[in-house]
N, C-alpha and C. Protein backbone atom coordinates (compact mmCIF):
# COMPACT_ATOMS: atom_id res chain seq x y z
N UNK A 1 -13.60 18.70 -27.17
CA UNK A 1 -12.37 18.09 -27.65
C UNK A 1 -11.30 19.17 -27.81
N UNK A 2 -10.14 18.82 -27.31
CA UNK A 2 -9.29 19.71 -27.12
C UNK A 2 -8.62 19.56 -28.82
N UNK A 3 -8.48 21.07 -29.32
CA UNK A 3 -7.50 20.37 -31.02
C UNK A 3 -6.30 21.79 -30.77
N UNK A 4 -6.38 22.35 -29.76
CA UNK A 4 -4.88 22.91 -29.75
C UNK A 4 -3.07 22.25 -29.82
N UNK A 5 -3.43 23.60 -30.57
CA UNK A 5 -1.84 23.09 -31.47
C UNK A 5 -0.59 24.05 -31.68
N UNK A 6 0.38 23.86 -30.47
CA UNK A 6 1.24 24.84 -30.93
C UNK A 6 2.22 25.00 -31.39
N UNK A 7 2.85 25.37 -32.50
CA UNK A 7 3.71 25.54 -33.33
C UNK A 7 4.91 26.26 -33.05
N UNK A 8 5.91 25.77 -32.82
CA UNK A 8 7.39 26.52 -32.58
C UNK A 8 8.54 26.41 -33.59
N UNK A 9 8.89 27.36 -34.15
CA UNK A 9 10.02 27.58 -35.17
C UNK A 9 10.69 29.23 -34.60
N UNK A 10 11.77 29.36 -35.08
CA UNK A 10 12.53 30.80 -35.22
C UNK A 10 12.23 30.94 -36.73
N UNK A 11 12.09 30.22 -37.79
CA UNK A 11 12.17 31.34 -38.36
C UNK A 11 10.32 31.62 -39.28
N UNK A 12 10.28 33.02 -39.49
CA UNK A 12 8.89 33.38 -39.74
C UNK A 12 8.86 32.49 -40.77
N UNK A 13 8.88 32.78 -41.75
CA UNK A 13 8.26 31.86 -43.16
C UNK A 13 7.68 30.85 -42.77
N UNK A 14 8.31 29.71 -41.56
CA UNK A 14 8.22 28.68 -41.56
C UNK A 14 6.65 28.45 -40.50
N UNK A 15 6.58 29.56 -40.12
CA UNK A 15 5.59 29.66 -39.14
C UNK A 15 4.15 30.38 -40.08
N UNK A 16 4.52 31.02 -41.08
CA UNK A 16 3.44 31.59 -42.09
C UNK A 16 2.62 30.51 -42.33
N UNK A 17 3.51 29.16 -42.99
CA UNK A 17 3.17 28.86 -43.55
C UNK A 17 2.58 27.49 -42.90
N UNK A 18 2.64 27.14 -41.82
CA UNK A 18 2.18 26.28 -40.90
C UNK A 18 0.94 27.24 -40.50
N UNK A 19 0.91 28.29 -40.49
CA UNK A 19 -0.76 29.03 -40.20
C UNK A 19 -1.49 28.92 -41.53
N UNK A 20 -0.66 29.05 -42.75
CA UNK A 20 -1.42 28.93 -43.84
C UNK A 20 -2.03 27.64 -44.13
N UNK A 21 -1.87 26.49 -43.72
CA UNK A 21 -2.22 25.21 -43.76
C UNK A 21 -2.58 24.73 -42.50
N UNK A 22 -2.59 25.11 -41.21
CA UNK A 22 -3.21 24.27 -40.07
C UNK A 22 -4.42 25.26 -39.42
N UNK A 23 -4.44 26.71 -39.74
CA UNK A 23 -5.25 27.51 -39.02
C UNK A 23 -6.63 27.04 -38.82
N UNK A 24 -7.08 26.73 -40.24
CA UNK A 24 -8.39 26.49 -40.87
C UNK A 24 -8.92 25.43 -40.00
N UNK A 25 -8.08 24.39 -39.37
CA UNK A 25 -8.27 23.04 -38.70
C UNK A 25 -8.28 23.18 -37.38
N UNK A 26 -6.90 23.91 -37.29
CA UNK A 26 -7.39 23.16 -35.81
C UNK A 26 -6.91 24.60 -34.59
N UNK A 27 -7.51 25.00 -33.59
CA UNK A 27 -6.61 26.40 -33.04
C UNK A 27 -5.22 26.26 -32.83
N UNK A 28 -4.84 27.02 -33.45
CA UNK A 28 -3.18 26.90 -33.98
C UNK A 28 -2.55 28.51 -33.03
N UNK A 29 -1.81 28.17 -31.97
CA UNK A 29 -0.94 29.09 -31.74
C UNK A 29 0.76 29.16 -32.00
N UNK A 30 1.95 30.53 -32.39
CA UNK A 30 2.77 29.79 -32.42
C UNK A 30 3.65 31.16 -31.21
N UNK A 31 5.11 30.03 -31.78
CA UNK A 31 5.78 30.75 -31.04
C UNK A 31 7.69 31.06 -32.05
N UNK A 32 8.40 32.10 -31.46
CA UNK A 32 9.39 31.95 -32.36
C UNK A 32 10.71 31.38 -31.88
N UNK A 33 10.74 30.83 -30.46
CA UNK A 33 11.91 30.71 -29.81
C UNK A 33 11.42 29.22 -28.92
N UNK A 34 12.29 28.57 -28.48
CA UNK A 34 11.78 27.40 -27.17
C UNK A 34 11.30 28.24 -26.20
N UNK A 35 12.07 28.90 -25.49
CA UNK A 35 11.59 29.41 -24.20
C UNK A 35 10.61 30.71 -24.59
N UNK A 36 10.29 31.04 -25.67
CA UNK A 36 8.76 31.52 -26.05
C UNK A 36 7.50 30.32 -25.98
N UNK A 37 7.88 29.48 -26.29
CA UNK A 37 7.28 28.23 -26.57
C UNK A 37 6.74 27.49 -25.52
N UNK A 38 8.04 27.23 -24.54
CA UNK A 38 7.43 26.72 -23.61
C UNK A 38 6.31 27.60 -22.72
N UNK A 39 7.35 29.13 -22.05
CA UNK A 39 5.92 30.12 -21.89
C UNK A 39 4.60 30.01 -22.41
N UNK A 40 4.33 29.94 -23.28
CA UNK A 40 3.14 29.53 -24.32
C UNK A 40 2.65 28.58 -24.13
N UNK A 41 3.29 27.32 -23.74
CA UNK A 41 2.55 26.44 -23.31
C UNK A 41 1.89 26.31 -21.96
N UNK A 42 2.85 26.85 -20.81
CA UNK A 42 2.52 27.21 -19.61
C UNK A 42 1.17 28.04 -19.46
N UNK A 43 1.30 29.14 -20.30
CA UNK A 43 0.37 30.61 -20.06
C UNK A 43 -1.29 29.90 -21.43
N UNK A 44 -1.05 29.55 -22.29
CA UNK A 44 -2.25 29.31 -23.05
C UNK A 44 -2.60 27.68 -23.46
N UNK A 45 -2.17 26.90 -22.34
CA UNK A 45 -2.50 25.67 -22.32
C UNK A 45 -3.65 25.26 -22.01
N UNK A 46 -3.84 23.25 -22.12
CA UNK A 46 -2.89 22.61 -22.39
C UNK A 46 -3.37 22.69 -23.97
N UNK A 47 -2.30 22.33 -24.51
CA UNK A 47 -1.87 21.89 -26.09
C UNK A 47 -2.25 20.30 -25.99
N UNK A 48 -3.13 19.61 -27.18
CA UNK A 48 -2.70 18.61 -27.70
C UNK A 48 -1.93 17.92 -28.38
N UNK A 49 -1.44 18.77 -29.26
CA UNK A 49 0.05 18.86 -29.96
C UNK A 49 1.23 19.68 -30.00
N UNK A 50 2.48 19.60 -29.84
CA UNK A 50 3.21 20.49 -30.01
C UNK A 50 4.40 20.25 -31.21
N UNK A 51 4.19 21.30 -32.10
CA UNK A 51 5.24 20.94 -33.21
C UNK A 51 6.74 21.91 -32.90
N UNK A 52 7.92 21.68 -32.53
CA UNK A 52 8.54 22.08 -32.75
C UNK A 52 9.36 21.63 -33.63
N UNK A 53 10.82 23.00 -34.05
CA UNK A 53 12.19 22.89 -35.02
C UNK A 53 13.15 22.64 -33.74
N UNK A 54 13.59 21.74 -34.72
CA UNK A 54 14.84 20.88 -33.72
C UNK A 54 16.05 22.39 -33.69
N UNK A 55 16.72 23.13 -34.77
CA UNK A 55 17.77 23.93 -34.74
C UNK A 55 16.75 25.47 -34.41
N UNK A 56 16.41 26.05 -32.94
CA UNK A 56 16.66 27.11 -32.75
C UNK A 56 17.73 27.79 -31.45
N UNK A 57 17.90 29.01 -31.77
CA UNK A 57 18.65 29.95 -30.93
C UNK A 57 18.64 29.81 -29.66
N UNK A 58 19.10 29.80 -28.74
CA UNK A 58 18.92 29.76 -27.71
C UNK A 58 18.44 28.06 -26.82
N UNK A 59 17.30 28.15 -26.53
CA UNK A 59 16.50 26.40 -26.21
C UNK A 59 16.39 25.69 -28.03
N UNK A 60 16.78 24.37 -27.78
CA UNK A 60 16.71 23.79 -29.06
C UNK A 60 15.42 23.06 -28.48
N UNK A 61 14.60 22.38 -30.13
CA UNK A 61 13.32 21.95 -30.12
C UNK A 61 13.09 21.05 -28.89
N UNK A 62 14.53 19.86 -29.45
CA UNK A 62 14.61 18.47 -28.15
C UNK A 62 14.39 19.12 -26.70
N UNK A 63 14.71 20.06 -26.43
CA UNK A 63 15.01 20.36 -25.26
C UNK A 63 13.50 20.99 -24.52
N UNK A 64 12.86 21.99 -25.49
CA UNK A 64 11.46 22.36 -25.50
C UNK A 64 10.37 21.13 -25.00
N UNK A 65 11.12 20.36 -26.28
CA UNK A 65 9.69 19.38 -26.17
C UNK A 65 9.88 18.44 -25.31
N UNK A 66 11.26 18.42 -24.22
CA UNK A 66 11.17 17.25 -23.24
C UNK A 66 10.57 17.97 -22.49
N UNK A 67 10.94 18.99 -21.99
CA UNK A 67 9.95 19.80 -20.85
C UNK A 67 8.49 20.24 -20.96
N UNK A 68 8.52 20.45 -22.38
CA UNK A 68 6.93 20.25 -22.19
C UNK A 68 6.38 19.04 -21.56
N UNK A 69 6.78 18.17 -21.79
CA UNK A 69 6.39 16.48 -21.98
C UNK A 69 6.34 16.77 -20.19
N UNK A 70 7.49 17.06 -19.87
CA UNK A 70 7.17 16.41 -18.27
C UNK A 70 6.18 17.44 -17.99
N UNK A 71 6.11 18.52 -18.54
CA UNK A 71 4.56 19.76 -17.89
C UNK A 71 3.26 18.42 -18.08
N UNK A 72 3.04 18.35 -19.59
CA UNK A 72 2.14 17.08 -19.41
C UNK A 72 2.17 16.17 -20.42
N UNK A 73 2.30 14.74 -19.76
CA UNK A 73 2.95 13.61 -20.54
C UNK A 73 1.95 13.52 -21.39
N UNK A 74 0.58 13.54 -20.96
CA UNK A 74 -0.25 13.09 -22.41
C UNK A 74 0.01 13.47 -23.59
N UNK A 75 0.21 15.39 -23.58
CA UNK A 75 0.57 15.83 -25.08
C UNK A 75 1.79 15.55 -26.14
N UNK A 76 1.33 15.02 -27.48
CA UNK A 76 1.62 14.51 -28.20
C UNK A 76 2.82 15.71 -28.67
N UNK A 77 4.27 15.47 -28.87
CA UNK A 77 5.02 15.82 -29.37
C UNK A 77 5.71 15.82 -30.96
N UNK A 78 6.03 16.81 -31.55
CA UNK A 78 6.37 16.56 -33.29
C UNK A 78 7.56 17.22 -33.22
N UNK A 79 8.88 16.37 -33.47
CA UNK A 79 10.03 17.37 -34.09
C UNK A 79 10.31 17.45 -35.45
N UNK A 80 10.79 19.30 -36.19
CA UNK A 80 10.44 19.33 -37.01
C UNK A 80 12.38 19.19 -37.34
N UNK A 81 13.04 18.27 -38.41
CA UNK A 81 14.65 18.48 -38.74
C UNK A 81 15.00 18.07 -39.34
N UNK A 82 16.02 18.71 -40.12
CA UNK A 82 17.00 18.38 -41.20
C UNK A 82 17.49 17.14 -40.50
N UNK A 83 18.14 16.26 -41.64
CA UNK A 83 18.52 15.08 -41.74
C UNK A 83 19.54 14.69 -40.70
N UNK A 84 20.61 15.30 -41.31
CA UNK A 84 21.49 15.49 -39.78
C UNK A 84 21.35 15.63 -38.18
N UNK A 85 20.53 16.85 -38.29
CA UNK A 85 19.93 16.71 -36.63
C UNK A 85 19.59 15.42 -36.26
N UNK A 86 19.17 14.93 -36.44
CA UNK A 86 17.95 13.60 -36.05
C UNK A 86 18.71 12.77 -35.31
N UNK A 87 20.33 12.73 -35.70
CA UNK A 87 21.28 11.97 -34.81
C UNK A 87 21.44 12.67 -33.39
N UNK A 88 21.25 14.12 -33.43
CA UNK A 88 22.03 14.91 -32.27
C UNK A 88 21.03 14.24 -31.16
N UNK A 89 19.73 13.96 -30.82
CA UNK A 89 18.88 13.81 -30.03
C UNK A 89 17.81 13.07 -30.19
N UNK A 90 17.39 13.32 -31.17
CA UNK A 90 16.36 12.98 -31.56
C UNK A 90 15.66 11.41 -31.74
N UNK A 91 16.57 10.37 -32.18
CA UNK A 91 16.42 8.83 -31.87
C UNK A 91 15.97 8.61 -30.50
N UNK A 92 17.12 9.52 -29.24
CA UNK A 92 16.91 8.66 -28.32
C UNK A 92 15.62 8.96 -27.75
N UNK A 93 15.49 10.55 -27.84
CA UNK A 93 13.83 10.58 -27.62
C UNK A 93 12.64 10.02 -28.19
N UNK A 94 12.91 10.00 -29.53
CA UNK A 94 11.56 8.90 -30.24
C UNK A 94 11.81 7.61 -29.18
N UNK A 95 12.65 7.10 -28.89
CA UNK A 95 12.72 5.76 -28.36
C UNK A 95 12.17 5.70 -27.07
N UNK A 96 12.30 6.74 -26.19
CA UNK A 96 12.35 6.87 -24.60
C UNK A 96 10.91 7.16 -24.31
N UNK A 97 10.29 7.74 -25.68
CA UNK A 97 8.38 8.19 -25.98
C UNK A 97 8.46 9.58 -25.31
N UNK A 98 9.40 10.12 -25.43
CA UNK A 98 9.36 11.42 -25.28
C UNK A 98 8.87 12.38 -26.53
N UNK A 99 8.77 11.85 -27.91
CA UNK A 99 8.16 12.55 -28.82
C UNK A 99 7.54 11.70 -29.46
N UNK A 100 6.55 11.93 -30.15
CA UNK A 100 5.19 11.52 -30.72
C UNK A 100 5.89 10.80 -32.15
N UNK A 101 6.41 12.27 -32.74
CA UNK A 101 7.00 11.62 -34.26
C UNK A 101 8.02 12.91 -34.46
N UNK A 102 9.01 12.48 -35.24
CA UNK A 102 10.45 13.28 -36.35
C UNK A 102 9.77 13.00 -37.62
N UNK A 103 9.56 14.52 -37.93
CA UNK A 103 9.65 14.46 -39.71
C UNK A 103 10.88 15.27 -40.20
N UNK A 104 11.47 15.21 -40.97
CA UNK A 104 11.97 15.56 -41.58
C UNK A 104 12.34 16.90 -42.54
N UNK A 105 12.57 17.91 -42.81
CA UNK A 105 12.00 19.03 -43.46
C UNK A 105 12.84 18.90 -44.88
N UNK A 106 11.98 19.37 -45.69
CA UNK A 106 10.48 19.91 -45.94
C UNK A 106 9.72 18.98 -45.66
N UNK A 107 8.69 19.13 -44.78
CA UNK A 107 7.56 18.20 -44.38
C UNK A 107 6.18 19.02 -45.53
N UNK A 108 5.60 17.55 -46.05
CA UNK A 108 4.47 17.86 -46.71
C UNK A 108 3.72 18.05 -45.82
N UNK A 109 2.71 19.58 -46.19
CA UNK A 109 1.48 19.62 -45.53
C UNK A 109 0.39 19.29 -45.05
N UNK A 110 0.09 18.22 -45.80
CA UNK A 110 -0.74 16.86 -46.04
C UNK A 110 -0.54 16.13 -44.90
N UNK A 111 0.94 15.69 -45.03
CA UNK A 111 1.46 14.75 -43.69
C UNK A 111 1.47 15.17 -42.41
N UNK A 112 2.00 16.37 -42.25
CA UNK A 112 1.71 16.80 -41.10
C UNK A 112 0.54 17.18 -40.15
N UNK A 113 -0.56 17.57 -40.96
CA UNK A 113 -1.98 17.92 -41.03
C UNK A 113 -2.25 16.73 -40.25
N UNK A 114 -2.18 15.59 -41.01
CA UNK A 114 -2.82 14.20 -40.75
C UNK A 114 -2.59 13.70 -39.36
N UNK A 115 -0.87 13.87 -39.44
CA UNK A 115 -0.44 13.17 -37.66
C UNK A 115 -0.72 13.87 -37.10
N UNK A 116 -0.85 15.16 -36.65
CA UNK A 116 -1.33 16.62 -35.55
C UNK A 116 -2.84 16.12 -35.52
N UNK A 117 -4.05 15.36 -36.80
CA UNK A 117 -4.86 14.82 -36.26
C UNK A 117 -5.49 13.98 -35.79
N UNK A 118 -4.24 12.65 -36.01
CA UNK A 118 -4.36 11.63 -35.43
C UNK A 118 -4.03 11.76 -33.58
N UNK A 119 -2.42 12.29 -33.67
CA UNK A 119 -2.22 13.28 -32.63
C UNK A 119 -3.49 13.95 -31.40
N UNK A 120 -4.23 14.63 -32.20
CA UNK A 120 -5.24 15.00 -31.46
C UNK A 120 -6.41 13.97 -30.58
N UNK A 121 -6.75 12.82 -31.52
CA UNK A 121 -7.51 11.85 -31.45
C UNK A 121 -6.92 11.31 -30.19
N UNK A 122 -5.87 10.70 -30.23
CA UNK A 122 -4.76 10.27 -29.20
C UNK A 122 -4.86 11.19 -27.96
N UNK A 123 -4.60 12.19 -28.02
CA UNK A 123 -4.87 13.14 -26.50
C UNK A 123 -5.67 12.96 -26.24
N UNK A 124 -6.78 13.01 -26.64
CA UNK A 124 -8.28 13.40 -25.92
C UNK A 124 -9.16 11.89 -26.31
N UNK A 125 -8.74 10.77 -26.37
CA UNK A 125 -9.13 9.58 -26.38
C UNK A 125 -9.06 9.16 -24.53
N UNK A 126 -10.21 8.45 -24.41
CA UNK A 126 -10.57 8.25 -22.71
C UNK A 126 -9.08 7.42 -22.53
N UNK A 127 -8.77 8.02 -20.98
CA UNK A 127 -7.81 7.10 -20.39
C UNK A 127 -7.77 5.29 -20.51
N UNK A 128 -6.86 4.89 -21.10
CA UNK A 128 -7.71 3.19 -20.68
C UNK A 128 -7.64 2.99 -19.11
N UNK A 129 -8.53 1.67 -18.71
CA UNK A 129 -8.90 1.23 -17.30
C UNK A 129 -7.58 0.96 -16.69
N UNK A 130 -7.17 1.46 -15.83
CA UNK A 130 -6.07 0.39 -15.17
C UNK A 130 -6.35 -1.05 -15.03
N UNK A 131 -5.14 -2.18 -14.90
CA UNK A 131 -5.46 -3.14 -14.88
C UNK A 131 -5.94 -3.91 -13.46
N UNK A 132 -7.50 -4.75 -13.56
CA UNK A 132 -7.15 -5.18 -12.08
C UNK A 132 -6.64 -5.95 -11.84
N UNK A 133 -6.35 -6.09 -10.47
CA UNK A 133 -5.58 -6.55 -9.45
C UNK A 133 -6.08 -7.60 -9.29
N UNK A 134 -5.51 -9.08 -9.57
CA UNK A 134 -6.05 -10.06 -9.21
C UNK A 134 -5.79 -10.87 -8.07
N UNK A 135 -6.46 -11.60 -7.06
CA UNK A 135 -6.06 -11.84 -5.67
C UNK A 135 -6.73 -13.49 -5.57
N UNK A 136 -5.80 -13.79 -5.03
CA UNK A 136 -6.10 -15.42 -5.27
C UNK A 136 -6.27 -15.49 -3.80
């Protein structure tokens, strides 16, 4: 069972402390930039989850986590953003199923823990059957 999980923020604290609470669970890699991130996903894939921050430098989260998505649609996406952001992008991708889930920050540890393992369950749950083809 795949339980990789990679974590993208710029800033450290925020990444401490996502190792201080997800390490123990599940293999947790991170990164500090999008286009660190995505590299990372490319070079030490695949990820079952990917958590990114919607506000970094350079590649913003939305932008990370659509391209991951088309690298591979199965993996489950998390954006991490202040209240405000959530308008810049973020609706239309929850809507389009380009991301998994928007929390909000400060995200409880608890909560996040939980969806990254429901998240996980979800990736690596068998494909369903295609439907057959019925022929009269």
């Amino acid at each position: 069972m795949n339980r990789k999980v990679l974590c993208v923020d710029d800033e450290d604290s925020i990444l401490k402390g996502m190792h201080l609470h997800l390490s123990r669970e599940f293999d947790l890699s991170t990164a500090t930039s999008g286009e660190q991130g995505l590299k990372t996903f490319r070079e030490e894939g695949p990820f079952a989850v990917v958590v990114g921050d919607m506000r970094m430098p350079g590649m913003d989260g939305t932008e990370m986590l659509k391209q991951i998505k088309d690298l591979d649609p199965k993996v489950k996406t998390i954006l991490l953003t202040g209240h405000a952001d959530f308008e810049v992008g973020g609706a239309d991708l929850l809507q389009s199923g380009q991301l998994y889930r928007i929390f909000t920050k400060p995200c409880a540890p608890a909560k996040l823990k939980s969806t990254i393992e429901t998240g996980i369950r979800e990736y690596n749950a068998p494909d369903e059957e295609p439907e057959q083809e019925v022929h009269y």
